[in-house]
N, C-alpha and C. Protein backbone atom coordinates (compact mmCIF):
# COMPACT_ATOMS: atom_id res chain seq x y z
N UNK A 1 8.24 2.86 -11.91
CA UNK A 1 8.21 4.23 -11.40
C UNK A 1 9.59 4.81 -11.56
N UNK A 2 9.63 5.96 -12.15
CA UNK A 2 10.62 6.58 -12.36
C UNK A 2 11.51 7.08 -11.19
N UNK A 3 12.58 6.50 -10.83
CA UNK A 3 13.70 7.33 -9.74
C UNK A 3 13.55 8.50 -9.18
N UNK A 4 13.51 9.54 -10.36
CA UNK A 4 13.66 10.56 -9.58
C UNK A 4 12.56 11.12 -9.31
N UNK A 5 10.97 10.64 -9.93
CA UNK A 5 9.83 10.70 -9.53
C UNK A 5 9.64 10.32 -8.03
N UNK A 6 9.03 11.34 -7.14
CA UNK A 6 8.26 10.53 -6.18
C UNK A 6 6.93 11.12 -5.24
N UNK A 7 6.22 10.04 -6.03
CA UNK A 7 4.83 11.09 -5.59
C UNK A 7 4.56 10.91 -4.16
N UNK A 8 5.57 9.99 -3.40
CA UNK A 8 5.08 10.24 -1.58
C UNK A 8 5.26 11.25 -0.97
N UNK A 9 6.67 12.04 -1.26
CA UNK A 9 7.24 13.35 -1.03
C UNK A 9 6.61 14.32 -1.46
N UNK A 10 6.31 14.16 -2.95
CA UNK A 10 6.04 15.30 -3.39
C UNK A 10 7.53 16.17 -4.21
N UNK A 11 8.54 15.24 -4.05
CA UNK A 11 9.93 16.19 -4.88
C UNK A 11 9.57 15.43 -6.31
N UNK A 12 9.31 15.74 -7.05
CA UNK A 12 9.25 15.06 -8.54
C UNK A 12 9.24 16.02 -9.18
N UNK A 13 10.19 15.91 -10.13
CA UNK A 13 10.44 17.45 -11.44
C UNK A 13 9.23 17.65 -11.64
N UNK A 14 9.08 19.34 -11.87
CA UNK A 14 7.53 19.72 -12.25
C UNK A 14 6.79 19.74 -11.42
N UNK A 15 6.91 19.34 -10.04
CA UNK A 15 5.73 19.43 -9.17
C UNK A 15 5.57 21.32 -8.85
N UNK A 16 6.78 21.87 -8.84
CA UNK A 16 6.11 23.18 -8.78
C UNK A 16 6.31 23.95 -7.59
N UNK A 17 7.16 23.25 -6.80
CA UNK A 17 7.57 23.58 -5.64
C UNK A 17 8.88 25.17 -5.85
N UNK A 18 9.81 24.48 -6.27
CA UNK A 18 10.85 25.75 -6.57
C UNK A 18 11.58 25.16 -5.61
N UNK A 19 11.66 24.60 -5.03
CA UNK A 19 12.81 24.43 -4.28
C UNK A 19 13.54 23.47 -4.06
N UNK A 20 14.62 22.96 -3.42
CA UNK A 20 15.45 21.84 -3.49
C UNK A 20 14.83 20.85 -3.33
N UNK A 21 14.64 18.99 -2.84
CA UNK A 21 14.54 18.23 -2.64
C UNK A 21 14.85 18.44 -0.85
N UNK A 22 13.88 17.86 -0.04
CA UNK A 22 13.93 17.81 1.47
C UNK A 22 15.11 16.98 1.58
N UNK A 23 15.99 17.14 2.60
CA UNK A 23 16.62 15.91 2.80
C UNK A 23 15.92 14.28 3.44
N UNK A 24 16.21 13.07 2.94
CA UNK A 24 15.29 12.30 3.73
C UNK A 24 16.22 11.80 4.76
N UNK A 25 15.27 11.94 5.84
CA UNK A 25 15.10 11.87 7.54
C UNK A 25 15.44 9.91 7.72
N UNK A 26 14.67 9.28 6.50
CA UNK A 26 14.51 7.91 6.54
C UNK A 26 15.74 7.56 6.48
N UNK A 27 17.03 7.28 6.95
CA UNK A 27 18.28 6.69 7.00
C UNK A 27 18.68 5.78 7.82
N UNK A 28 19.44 4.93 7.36
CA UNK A 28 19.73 3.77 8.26
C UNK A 28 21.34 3.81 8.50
N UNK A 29 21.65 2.82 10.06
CA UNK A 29 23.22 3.60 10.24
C UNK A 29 24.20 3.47 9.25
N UNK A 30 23.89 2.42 8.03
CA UNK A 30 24.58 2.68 6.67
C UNK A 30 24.65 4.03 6.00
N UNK A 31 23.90 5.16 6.30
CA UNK A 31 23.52 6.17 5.22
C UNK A 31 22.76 5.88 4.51
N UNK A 32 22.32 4.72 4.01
CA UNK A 32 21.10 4.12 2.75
C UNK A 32 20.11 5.14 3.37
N UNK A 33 19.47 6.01 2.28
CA UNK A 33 18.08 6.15 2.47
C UNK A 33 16.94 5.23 2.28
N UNK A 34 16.05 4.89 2.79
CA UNK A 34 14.59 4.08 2.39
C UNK A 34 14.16 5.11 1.28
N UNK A 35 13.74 4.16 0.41
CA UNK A 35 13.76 4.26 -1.09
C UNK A 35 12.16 3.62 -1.41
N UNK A 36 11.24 4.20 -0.83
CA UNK A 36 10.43 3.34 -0.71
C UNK A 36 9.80 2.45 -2.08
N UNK A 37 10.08 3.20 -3.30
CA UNK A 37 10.13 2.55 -5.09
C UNK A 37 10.88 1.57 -4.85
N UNK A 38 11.42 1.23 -3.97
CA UNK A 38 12.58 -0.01 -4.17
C UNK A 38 12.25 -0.85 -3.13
N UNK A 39 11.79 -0.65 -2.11
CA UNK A 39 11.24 -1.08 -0.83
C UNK A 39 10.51 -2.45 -1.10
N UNK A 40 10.98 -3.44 -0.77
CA UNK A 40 10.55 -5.14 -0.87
C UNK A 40 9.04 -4.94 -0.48
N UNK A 41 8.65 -4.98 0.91
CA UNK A 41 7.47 -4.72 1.73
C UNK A 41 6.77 -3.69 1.16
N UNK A 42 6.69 -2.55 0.98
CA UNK A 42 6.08 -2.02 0.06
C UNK A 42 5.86 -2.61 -1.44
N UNK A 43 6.36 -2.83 -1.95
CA UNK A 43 6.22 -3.24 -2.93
C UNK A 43 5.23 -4.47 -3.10
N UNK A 44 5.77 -5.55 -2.47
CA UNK A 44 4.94 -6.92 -2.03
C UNK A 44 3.35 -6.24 -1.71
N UNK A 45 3.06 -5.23 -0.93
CA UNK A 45 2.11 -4.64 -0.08
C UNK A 45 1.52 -4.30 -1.08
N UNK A 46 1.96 -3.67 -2.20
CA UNK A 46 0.95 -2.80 -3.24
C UNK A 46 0.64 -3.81 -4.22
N UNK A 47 1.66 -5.01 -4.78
CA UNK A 47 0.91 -5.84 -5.62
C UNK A 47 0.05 -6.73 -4.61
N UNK A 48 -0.20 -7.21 -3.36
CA UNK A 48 -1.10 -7.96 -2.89
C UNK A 48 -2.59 -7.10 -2.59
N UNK A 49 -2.49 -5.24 -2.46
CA UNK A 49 -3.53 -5.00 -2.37
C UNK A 49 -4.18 -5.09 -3.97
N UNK A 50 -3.57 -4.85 -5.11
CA UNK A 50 -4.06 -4.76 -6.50
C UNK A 50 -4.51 -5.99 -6.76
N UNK A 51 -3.89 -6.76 -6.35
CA UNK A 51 -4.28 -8.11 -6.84
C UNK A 51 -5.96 -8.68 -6.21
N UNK A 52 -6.07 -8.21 -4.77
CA UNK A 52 -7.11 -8.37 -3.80
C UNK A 52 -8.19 -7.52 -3.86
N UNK A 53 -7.75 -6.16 -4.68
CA UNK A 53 -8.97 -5.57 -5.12
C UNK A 53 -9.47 -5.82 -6.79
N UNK A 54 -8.54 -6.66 -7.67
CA UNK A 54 -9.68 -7.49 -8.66
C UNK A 54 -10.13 -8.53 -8.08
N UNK A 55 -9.98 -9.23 -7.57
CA UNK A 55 -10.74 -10.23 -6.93
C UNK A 55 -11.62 -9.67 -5.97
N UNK A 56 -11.79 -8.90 -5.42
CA UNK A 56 -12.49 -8.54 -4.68
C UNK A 56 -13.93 -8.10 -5.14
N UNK A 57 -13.45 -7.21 -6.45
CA UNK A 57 -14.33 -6.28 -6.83
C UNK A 57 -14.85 -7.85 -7.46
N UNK A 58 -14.96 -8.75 -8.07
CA UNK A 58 -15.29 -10.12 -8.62
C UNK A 58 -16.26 -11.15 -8.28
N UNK A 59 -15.86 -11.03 -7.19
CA UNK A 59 -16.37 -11.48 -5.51
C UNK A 59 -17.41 -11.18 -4.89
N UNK A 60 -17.68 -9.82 -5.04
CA UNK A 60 -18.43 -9.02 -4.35
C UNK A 60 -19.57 -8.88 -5.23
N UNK A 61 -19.15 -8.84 -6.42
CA UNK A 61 -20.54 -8.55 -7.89
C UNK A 61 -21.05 -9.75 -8.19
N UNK A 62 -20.24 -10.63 -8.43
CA UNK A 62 -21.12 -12.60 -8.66
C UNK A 62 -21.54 -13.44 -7.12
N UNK A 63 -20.48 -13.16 -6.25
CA UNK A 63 -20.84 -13.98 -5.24
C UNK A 63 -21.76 -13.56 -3.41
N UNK A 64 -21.24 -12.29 -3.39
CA UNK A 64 -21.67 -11.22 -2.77
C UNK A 64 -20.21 -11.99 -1.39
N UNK A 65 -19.15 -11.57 -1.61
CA UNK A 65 -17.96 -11.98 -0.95
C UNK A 65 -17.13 -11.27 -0.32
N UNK A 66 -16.48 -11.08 0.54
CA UNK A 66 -15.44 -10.11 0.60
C UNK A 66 -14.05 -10.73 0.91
N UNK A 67 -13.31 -10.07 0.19
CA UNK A 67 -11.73 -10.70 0.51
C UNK A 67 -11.64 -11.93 1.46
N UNK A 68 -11.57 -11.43 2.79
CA UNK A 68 -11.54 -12.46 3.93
C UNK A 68 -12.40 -13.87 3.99
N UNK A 69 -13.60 -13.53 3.51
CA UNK A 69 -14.70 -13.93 3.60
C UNK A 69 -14.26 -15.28 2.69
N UNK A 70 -13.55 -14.99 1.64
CA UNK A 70 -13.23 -15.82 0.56
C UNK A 70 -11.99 -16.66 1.32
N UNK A 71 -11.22 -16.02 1.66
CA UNK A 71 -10.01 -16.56 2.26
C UNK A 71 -10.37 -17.81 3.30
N UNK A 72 -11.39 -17.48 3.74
CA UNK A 72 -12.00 -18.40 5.07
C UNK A 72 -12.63 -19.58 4.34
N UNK A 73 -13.14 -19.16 3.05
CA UNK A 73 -13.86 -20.32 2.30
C UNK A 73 -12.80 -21.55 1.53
N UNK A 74 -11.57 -20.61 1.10
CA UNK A 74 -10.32 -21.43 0.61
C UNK A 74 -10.09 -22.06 1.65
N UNK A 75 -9.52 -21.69 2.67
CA UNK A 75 -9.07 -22.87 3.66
C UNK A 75 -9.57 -23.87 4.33
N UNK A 76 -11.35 -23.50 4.24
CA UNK A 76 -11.83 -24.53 4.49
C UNK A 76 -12.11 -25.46 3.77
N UNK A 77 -11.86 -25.41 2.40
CA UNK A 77 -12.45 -26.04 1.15
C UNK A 77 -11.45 -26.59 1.12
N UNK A 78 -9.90 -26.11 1.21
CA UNK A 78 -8.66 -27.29 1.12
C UNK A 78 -8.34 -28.23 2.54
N UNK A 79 -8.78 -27.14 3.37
CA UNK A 79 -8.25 -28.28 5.06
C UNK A 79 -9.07 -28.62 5.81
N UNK A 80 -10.46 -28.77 5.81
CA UNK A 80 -11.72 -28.15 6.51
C UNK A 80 -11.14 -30.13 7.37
N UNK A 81 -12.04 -30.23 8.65
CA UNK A 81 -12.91 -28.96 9.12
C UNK A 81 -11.68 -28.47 10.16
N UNK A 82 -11.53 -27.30 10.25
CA UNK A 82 -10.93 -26.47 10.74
C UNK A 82 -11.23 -25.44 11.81
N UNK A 83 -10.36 -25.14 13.13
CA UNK A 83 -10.79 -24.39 13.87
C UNK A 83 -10.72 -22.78 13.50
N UNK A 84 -11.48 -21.50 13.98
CA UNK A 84 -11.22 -20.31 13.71
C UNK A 84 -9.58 -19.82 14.20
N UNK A 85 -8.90 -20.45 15.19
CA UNK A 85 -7.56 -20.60 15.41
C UNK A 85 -6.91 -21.00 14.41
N UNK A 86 -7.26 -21.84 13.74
CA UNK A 86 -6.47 -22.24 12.87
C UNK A 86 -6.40 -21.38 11.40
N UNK A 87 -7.60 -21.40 11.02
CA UNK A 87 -8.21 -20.01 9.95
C UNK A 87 -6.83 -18.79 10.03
N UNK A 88 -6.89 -18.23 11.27
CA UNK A 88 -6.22 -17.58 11.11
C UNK A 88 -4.80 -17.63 11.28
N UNK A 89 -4.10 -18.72 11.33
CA UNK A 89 -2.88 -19.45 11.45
C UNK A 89 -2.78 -19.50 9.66
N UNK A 90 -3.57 -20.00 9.50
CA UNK A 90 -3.60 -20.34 7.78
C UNK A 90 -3.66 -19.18 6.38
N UNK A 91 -4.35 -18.15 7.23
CA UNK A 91 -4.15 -17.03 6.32
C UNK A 91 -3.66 -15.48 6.71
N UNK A 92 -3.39 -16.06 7.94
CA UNK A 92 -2.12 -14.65 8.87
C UNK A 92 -3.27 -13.50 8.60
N UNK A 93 -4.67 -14.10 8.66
CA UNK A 93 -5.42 -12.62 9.23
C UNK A 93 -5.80 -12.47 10.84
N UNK A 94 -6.08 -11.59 11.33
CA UNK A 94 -6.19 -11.23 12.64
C UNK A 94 -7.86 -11.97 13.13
N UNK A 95 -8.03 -12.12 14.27
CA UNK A 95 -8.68 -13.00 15.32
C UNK A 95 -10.23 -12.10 14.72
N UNK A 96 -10.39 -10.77 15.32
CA UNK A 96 -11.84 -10.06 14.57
C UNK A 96 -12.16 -10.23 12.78
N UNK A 97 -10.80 -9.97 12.22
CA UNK A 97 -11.60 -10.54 10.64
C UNK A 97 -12.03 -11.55 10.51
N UNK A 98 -11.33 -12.85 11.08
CA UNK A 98 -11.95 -13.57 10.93
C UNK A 98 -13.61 -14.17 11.57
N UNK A 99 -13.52 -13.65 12.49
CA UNK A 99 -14.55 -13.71 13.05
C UNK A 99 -15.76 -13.02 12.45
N UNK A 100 -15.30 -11.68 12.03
CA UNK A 100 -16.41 -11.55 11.15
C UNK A 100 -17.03 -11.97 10.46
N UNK A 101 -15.63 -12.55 9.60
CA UNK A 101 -16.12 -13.30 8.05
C UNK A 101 -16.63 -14.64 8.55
N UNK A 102 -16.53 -15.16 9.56
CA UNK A 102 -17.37 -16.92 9.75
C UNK A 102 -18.74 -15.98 10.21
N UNK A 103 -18.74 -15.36 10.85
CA UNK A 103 -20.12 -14.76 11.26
C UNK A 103 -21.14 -14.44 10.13
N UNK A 104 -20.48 -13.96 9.40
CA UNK A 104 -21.84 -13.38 8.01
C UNK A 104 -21.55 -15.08 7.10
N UNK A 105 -20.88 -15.24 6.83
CA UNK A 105 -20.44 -16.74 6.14
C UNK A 105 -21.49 -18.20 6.98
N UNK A 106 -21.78 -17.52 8.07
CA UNK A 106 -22.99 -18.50 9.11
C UNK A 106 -24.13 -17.91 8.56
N UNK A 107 -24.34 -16.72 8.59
CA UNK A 107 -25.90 -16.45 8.14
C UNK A 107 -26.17 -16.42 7.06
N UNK A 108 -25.00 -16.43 5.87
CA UNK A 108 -25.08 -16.65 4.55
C UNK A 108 -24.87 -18.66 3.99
N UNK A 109 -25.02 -19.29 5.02
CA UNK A 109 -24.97 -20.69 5.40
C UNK A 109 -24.00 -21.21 4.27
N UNK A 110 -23.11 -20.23 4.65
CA UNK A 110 -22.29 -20.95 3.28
C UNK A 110 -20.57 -21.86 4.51
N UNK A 111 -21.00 -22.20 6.18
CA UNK A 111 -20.77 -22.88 6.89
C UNK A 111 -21.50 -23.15 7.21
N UNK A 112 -20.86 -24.06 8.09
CA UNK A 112 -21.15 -24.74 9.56
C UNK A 112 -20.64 -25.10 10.35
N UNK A 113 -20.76 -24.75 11.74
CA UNK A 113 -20.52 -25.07 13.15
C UNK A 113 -20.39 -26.44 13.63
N UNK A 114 -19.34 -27.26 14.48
CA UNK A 114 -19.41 -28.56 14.46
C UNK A 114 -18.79 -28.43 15.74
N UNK A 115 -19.39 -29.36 16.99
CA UNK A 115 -18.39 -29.44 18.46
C UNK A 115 -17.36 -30.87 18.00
N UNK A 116 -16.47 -30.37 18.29
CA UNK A 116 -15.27 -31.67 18.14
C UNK A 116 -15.50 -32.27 19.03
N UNK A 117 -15.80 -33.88 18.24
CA UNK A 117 -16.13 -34.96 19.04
C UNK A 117 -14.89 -35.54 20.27
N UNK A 118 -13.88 -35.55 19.88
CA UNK A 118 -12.47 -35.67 20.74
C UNK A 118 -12.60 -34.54 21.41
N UNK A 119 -12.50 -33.52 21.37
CA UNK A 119 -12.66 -32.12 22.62
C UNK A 119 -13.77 -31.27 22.41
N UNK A 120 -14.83 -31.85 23.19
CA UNK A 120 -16.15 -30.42 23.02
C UNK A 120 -16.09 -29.08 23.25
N UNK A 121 -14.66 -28.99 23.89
CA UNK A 121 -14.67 -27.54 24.02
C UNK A 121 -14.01 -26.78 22.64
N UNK A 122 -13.88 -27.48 21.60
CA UNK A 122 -13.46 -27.20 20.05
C UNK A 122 -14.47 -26.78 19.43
N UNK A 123 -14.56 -26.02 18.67
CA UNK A 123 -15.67 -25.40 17.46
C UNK A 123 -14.55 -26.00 16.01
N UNK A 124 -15.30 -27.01 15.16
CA UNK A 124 -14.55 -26.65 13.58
C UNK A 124 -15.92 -26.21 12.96
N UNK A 125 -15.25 -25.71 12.34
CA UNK A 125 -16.24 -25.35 10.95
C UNK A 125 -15.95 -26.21 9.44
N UNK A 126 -17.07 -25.89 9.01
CA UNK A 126 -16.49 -26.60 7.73
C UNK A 126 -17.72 -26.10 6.67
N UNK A 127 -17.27 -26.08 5.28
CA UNK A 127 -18.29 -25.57 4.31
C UNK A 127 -19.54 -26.31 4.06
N UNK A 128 -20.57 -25.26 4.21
CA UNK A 128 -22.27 -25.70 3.95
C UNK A 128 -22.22 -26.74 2.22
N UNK A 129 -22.92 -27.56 2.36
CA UNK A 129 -23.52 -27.88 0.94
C UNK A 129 -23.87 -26.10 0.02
N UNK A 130 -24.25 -25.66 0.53
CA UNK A 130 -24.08 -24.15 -0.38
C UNK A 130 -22.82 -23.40 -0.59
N UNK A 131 -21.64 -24.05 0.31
CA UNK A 131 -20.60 -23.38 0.20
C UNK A 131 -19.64 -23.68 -0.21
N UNK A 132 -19.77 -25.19 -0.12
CA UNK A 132 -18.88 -25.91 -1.22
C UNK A 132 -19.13 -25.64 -3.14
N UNK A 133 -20.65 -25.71 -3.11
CA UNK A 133 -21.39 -24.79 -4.22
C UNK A 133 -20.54 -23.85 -4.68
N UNK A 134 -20.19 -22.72 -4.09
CA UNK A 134 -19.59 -21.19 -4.48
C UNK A 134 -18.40 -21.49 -4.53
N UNK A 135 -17.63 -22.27 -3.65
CA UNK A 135 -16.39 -22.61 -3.92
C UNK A 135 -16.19 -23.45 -4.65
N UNK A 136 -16.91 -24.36 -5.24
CA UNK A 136 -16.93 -25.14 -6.89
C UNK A 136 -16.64 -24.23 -7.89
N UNK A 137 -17.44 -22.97 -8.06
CA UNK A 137 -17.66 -21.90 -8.51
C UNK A 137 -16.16 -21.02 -8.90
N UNK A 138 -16.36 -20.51 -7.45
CA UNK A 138 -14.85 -19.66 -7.33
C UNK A 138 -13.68 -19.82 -7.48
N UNK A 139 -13.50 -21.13 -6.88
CA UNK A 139 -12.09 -21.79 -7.25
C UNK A 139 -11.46 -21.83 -9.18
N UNK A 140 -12.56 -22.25 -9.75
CA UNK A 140 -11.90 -22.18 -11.28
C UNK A 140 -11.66 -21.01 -11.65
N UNK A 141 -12.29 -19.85 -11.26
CA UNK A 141 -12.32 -18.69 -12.08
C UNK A 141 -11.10 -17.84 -10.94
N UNK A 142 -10.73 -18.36 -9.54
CA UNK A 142 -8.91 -17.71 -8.81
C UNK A 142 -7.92 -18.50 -9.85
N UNK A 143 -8.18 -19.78 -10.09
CA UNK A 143 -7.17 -20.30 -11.17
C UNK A 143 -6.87 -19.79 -12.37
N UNK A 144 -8.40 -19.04 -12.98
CA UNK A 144 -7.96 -18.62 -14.28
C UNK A 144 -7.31 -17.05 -14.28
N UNK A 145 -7.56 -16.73 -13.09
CA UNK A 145 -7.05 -15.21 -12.84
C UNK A 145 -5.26 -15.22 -12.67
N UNK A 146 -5.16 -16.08 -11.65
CA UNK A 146 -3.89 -16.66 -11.34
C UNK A 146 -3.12 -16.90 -12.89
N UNK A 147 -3.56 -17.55 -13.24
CA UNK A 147 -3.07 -18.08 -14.76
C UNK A 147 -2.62 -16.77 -16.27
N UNK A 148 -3.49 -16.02 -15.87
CA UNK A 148 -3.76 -14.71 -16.77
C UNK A 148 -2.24 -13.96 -15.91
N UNK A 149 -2.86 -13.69 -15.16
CA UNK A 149 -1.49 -12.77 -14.10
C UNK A 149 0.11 -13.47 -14.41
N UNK A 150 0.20 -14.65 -14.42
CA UNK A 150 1.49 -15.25 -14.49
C UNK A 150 1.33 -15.73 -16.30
N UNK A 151 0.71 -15.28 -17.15
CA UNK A 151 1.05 -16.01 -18.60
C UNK A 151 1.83 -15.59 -18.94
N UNK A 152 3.34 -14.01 -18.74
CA UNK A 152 4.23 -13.60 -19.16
C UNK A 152 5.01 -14.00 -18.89
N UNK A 153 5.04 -15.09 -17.90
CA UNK A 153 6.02 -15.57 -17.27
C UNK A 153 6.75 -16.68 -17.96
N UNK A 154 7.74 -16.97 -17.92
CA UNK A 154 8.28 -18.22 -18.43
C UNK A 154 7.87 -19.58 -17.02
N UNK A 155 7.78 -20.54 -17.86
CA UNK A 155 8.02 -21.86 -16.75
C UNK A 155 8.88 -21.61 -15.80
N UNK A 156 10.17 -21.51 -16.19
CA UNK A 156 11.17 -21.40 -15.12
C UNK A 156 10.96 -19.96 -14.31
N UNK A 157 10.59 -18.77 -14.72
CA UNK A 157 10.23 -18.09 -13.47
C UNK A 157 9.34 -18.19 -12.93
N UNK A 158 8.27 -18.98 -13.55
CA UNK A 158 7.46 -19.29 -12.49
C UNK A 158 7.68 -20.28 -11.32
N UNK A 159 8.60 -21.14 -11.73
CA UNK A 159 9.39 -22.10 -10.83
C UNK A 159 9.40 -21.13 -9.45
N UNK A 160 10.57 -20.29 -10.42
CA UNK A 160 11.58 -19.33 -9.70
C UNK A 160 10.97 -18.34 -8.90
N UNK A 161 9.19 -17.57 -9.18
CA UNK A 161 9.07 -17.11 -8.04
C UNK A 161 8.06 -17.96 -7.13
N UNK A 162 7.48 -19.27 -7.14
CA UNK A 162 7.58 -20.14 -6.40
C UNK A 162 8.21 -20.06 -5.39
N UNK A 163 9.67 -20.37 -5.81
CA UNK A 163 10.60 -20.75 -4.83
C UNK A 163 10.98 -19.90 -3.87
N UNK A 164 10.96 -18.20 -4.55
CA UNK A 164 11.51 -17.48 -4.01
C UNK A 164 10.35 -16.61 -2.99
N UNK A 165 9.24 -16.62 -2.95
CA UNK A 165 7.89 -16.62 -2.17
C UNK A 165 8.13 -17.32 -1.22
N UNK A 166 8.17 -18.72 -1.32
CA UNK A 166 8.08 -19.49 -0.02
C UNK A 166 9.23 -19.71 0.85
N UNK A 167 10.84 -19.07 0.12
CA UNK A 167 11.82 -18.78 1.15
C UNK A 167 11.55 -17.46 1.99
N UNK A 168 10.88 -16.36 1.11
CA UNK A 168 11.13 -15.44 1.50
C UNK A 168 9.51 -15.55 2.86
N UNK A 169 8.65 -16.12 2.89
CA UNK A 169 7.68 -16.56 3.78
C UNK A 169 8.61 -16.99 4.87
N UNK A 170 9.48 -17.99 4.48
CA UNK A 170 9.96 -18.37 5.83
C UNK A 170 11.25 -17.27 6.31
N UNK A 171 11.48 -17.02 5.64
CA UNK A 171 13.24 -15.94 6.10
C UNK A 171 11.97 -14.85 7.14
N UNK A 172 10.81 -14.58 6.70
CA UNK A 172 10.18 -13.43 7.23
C UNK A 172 8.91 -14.31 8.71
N UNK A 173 9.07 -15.50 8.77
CA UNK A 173 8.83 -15.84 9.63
C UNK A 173 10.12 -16.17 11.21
N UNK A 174 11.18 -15.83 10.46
CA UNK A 174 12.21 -15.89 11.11
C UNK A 174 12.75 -14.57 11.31
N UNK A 175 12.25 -13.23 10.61
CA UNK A 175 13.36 -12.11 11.14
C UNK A 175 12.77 -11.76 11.64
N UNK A 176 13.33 -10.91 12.46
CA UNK A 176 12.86 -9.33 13.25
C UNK A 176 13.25 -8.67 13.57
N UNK A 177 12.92 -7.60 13.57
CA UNK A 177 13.35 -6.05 13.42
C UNK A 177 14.28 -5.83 13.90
């Protein structure tokens, strides 16, 4: 995206306005303006929704899936059996999505419900014989997507944003505002 383009404002040469550029309000006690084209979190934010709406749209036409829905099926397929506490420990979605998604994921029996034998007051879940099915399925074709998305990459940046993902996971489990 071009600098001096910016279609959040609305100041971008040619838009037609006639008049100066607003001053931005967004400043920090440095003077830096938020730049939001440059903005980490934004940025991160817009390639994870692009990325989540091809898969989604993917998902939804072969498997009848939705984002979450899938997310709940990955973690149980790598860590099962697993509590809905944990679900969402594992994919930092909120307590109602997930709940949704085990809810239709129960009537689509692509789980199941299990009382933990060590604490009955535990629910795990873990994937149906039909759901291990779809996730036989699904899993090769997130790999080959994954694979397509990163083939410009060299080895070493792929190392490199490896590395730099899972510091920046933890630096952001550690800051705050």
């Amino acid at each position: 995206m071009s600098e001096s383009a910016s279609p959040i404002s609305g100041n971008s040469p040619g838009s037609g306005t006639g008049s100066a550029p607003r001053p931005n309000p967004a400043r920090g006690e440095d003077g830096k303006s938020l730049r939001l084209e440059r903005f980490l979190p934004y940025r991160l934010s817009i390639l994870a929704n692009r990325i989540s709406s091809t898969l989604a749209r993917a998902y939804a036409e072969t498997f009848d899936l939705t984002i979450p829905e899938w997310r709940v099926m990955a973690v149980l397929g790598r860590f099962a059996p697993l509590t809905a506490n944990a679900i969402c420990e594992a994919t930092q979605m909120d307590k109602v999505t997930v709940s949704r998604a085990v809810q239709r994921l129960e009537r689509a029996r692509r789980i199941e419900r299990t009382t933990d034998a060590a604490d009955r007051r535990r629910v795990l879940l873990r994937l149906s014989a039909d759901g291990l099915d779809v996730y036989g399925r699904i899993a090769p074709l997130a790999l080959d997507y994954e694979e397509r998305l990163i083939a410009d990459l060299t080895p070493e940046e792929r190392d490199a944003l490896v590395l730099l993902i899972d510091r920046l996971t933890d630096m952001a489990a550690r800051t705050e505002i």
